[in-house]
C-alpha atoms as a PDB file:
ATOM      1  CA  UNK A   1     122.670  31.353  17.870  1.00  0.00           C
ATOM      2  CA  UNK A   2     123.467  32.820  14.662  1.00  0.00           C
ATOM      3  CA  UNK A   3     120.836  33.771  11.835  1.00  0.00           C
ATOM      4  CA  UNK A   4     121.200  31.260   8.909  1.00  0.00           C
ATOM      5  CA  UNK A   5     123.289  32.050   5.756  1.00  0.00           C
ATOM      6  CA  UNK A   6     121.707  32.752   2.264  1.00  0.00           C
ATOM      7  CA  UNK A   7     123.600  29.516   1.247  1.00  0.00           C
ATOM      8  CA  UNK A   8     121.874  27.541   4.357  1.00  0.00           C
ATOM      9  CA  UNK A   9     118.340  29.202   3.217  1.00  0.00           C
ATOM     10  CA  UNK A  10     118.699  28.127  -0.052  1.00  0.00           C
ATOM     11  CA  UNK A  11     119.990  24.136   0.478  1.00  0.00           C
ATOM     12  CA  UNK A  12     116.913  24.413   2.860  1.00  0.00           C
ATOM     13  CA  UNK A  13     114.495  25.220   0.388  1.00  0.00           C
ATOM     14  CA  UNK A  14     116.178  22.855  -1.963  1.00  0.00           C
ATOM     15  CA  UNK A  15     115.703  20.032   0.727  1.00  0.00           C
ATOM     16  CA  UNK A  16     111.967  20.624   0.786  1.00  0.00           C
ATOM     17  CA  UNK A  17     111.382  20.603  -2.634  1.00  0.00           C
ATOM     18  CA  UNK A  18     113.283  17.828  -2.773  1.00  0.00           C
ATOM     19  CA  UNK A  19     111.168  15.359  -0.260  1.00  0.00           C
ATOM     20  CA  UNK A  20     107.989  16.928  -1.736  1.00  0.00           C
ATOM     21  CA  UNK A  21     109.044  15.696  -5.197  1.00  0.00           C
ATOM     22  CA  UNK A  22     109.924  12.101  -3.617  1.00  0.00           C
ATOM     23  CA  UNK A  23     106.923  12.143  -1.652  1.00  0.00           C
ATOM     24  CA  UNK A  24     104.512  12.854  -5.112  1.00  0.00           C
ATOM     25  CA  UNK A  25     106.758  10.404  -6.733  1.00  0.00           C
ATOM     26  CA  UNK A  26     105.892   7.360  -3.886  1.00  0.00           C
ATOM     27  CA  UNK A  27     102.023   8.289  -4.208  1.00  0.00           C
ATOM     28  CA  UNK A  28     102.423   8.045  -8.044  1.00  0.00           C
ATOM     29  CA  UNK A  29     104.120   4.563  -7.579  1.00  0.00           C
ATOM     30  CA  UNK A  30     101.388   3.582  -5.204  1.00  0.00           C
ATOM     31  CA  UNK A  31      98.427   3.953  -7.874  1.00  0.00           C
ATOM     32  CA  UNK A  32      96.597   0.425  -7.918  1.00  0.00           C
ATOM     33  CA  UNK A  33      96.864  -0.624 -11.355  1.00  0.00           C
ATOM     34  CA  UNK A  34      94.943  -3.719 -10.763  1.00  0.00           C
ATOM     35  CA  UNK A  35      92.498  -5.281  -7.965  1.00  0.00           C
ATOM     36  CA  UNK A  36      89.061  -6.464  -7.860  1.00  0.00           C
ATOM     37  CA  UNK A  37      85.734  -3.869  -6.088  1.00  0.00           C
ATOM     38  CA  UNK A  38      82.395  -4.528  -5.574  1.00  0.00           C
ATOM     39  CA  UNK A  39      80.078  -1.986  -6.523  1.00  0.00           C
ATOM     40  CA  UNK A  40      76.205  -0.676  -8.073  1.00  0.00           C
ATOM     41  CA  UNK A  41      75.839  -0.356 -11.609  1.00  0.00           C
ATOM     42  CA  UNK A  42      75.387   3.568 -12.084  1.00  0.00           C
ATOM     43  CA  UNK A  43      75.452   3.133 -16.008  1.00  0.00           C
ATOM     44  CA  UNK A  44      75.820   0.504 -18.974  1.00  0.00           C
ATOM     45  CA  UNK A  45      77.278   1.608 -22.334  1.00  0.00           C
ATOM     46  CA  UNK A  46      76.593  -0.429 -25.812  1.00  0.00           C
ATOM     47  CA  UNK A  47      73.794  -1.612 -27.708  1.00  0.00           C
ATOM     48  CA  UNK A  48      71.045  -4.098 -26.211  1.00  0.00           C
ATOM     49  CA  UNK A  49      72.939  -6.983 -26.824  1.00  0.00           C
ATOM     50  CA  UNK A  50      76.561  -6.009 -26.443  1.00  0.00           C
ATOM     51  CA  UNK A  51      78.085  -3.943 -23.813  1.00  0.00           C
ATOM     52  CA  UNK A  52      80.941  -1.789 -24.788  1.00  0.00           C
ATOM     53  CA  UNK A  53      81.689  -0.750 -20.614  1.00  0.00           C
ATOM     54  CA  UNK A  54      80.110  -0.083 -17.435  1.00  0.00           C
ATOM     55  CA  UNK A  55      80.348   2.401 -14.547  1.00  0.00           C
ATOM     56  CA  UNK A  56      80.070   1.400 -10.890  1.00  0.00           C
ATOM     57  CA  UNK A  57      79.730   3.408  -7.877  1.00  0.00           C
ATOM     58  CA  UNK A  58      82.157   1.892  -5.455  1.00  0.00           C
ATOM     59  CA  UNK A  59      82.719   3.734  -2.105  1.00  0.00           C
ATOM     60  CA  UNK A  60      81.580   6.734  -3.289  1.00  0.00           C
ATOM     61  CA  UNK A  61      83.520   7.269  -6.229  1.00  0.00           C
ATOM     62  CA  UNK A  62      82.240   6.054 -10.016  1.00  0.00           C
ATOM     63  CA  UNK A  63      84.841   4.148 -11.797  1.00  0.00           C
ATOM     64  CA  UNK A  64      84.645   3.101 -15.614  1.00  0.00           C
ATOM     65  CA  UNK A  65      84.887  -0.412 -16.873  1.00  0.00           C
ATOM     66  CA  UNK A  66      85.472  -0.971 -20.067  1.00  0.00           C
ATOM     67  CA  UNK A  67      85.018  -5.031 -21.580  1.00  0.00           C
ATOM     68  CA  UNK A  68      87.102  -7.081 -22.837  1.00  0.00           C
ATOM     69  CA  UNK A  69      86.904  -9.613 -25.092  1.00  0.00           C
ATOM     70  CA  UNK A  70      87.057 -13.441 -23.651  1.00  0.00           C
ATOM     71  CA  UNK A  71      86.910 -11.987 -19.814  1.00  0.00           C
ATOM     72  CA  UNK A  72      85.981 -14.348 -17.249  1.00  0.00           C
ATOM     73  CA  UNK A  73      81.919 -12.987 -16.592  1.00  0.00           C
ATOM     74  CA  UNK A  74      79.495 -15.245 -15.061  1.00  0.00           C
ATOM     75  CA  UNK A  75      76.713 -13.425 -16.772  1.00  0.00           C
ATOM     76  CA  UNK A  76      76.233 -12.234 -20.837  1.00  0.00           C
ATOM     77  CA  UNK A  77      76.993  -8.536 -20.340  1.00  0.00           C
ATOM     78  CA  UNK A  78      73.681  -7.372 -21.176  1.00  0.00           C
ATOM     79  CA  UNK A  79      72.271  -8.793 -17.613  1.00  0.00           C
ATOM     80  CA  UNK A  80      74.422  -5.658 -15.862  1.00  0.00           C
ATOM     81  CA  UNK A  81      71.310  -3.530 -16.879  1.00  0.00           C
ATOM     82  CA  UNK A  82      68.702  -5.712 -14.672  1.00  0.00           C
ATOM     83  CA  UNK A  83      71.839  -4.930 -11.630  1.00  0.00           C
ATOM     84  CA  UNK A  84      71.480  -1.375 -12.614  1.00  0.00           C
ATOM     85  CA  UNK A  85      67.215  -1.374 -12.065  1.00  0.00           C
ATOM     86  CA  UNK A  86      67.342  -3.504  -9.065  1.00  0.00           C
ATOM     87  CA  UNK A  87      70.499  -2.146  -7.238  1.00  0.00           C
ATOM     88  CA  UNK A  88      71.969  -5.313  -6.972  1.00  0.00           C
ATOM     89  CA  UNK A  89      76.141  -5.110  -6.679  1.00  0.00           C
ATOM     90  CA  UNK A  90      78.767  -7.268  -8.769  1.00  0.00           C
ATOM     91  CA  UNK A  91      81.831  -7.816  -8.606  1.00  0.00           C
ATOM     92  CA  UNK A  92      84.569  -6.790 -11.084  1.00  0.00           C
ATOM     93  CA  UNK A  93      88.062  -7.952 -10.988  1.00  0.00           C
ATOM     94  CA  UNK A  94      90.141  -5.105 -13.953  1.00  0.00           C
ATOM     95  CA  UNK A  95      93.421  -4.321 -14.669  1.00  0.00           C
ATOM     96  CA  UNK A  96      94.333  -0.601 -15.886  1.00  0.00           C
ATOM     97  CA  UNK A  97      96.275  -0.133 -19.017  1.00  0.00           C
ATOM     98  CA  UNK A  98      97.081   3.336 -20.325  1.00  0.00           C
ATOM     99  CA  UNK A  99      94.452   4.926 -17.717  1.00  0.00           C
ATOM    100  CA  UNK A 100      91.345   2.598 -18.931  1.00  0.00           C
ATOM    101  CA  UNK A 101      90.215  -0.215 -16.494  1.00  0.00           C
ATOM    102  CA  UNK A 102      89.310  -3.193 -18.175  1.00  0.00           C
ATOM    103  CA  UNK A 103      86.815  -5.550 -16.631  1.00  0.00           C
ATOM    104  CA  UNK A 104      88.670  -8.838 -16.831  1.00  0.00           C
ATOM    105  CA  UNK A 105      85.879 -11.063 -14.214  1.00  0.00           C
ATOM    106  CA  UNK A 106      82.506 -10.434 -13.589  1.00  0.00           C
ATOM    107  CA  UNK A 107      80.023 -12.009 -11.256  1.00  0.00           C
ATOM    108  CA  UNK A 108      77.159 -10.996  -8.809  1.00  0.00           C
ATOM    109  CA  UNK A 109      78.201  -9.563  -5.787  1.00  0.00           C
END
């Protein structure tokens, strides 16, 4: 068996660079940009009457909603603060844009 050549060593290393860059590049591709979670209402942002966005603790992990204008929410806004006294879940359906998910559905979960 003979010992591999600097030239062999260094197409090697190139190689594993290589399938880690691919490999961070199919994780990257596999962010969800979109979906729907259920989760508790950990905090509500906004004045009394309007909410600006809303965090949820889903699966561990708090994730920020922000509102939109027009969504589809079968409840004003304001009711997410009673969900965040009692505990109760909802359910958001959001779309990221530009690393902010916006709450495009609401409803009790």
């Amino acid at each position: 068996m003979t010992p591999f050549r600097v030239a062999d060593r260094h197409l090697l290393l190139f190689g594993i660079r290589a399938i880690g860059v691919l490999a961070f590049a199919v994780v990257m591709a596999c962010t969800q940009t979109s979906g729907t979670v259920r989760g508790v209402v950990t905090s509500v942002e906004g004045s009394l009457e309007e909410v600006a966005a809303f965090s949820l603790l889903v699966e561990g992990e708090e994730l920020r909603f922000v509102s939109v204008a027009g969504g589809d929410y079968a409840f004003a806004l304001p009711h997410l603060r009673e969900h965040r006294l009692n505990g109760d879940p909802v359910l958001v359906g959001w779309e990221m844009v530009d690393n902010v998910r916006y709450a495009l559905s609401l409803a009790d979960g």
